[in-house]
Protein backbone atom coordinates (compact mmCIF):
# COMPACT_ATOMS: atom_id res chain seq x y z
CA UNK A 1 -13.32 -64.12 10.64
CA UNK A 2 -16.67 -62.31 10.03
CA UNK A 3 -20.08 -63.87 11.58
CA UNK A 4 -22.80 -61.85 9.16
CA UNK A 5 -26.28 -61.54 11.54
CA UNK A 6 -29.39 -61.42 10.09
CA UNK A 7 -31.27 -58.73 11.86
CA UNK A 8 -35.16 -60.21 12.89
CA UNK A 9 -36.71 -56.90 12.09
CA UNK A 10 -39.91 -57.70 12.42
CA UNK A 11 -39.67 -59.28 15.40
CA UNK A 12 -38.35 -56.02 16.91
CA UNK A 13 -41.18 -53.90 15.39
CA UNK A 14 -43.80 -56.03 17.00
CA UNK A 15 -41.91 -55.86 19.96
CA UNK A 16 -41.93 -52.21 19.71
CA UNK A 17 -45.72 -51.75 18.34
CA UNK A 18 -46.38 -53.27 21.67
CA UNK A 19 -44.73 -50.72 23.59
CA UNK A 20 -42.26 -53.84 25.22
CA UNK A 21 -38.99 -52.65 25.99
CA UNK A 22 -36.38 -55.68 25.40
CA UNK A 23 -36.24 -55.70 29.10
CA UNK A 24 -39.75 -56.30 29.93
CA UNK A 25 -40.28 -58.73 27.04
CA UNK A 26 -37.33 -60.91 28.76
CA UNK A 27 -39.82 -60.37 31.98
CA UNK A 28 -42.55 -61.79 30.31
CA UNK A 29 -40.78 -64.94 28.83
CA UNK A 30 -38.88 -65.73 31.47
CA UNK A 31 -35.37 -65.28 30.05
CA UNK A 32 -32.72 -62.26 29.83
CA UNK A 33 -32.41 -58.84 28.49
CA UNK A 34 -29.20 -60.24 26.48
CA UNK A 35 -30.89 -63.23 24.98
CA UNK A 36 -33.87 -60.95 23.81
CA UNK A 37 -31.26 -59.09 21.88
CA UNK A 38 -29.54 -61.63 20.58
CA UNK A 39 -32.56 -63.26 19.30
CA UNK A 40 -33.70 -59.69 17.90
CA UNK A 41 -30.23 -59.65 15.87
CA UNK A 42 -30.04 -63.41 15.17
CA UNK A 43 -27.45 -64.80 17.29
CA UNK A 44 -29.39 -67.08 18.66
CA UNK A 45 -32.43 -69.01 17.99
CA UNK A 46 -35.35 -69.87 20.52
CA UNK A 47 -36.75 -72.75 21.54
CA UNK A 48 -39.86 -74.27 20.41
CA UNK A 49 -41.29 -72.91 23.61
CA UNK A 50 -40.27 -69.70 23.72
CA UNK A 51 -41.00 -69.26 19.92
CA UNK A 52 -44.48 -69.82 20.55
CA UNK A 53 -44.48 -67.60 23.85
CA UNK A 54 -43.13 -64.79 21.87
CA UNK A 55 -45.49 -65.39 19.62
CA UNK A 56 -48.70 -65.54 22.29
CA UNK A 57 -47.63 -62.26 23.49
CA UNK A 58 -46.75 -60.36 20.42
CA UNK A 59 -49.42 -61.52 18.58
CA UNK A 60 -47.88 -62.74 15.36
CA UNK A 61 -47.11 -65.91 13.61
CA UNK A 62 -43.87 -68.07 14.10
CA UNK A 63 -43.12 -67.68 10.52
CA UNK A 64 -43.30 -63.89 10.76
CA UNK A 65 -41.24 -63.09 13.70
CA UNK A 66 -38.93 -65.81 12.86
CA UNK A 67 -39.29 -66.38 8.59
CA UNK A 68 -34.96 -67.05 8.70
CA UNK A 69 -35.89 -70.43 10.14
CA UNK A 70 -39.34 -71.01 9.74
CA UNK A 71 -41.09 -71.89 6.83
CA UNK A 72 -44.70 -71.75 6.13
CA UNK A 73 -45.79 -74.53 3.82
């Protein structure tokens, strides 16, 4: 069975226009180095929280880190 990923790449460019490693972005938010990564490659999707804490320190809008599961109205 094949699970296709949709990569988030714009939440790794503004993670990278930052200058954040994935490790010190997990630092920052308070989770790990994997789930950073898996959220980059969309495994996984974050919480309300931690949607809006990635957002605070990357400086971008839910719906354009995240536009797979959020939609702007």
């Amino acid at each position: 069975m094949h699970l296709s990923v949709h990569k988030r790449q714009k939440l790794i460019n503004a993670r990278t226009t930052k200058g954040l490693s994935r490790p010190k972005l997990a630092q920052l938010t308070g989770v790990t180095f994997e789930h950073i990564k898996s959220l980059e490659y969309g495994r996984v999707n974050p919480s309300i929280p931690l949607m809006f804490k990635l957002c605070g320190i990357l400086e971008a809008a839910p719906e354009d880190l995240f536009e797979d599961i959020v939609r702007a109205q």
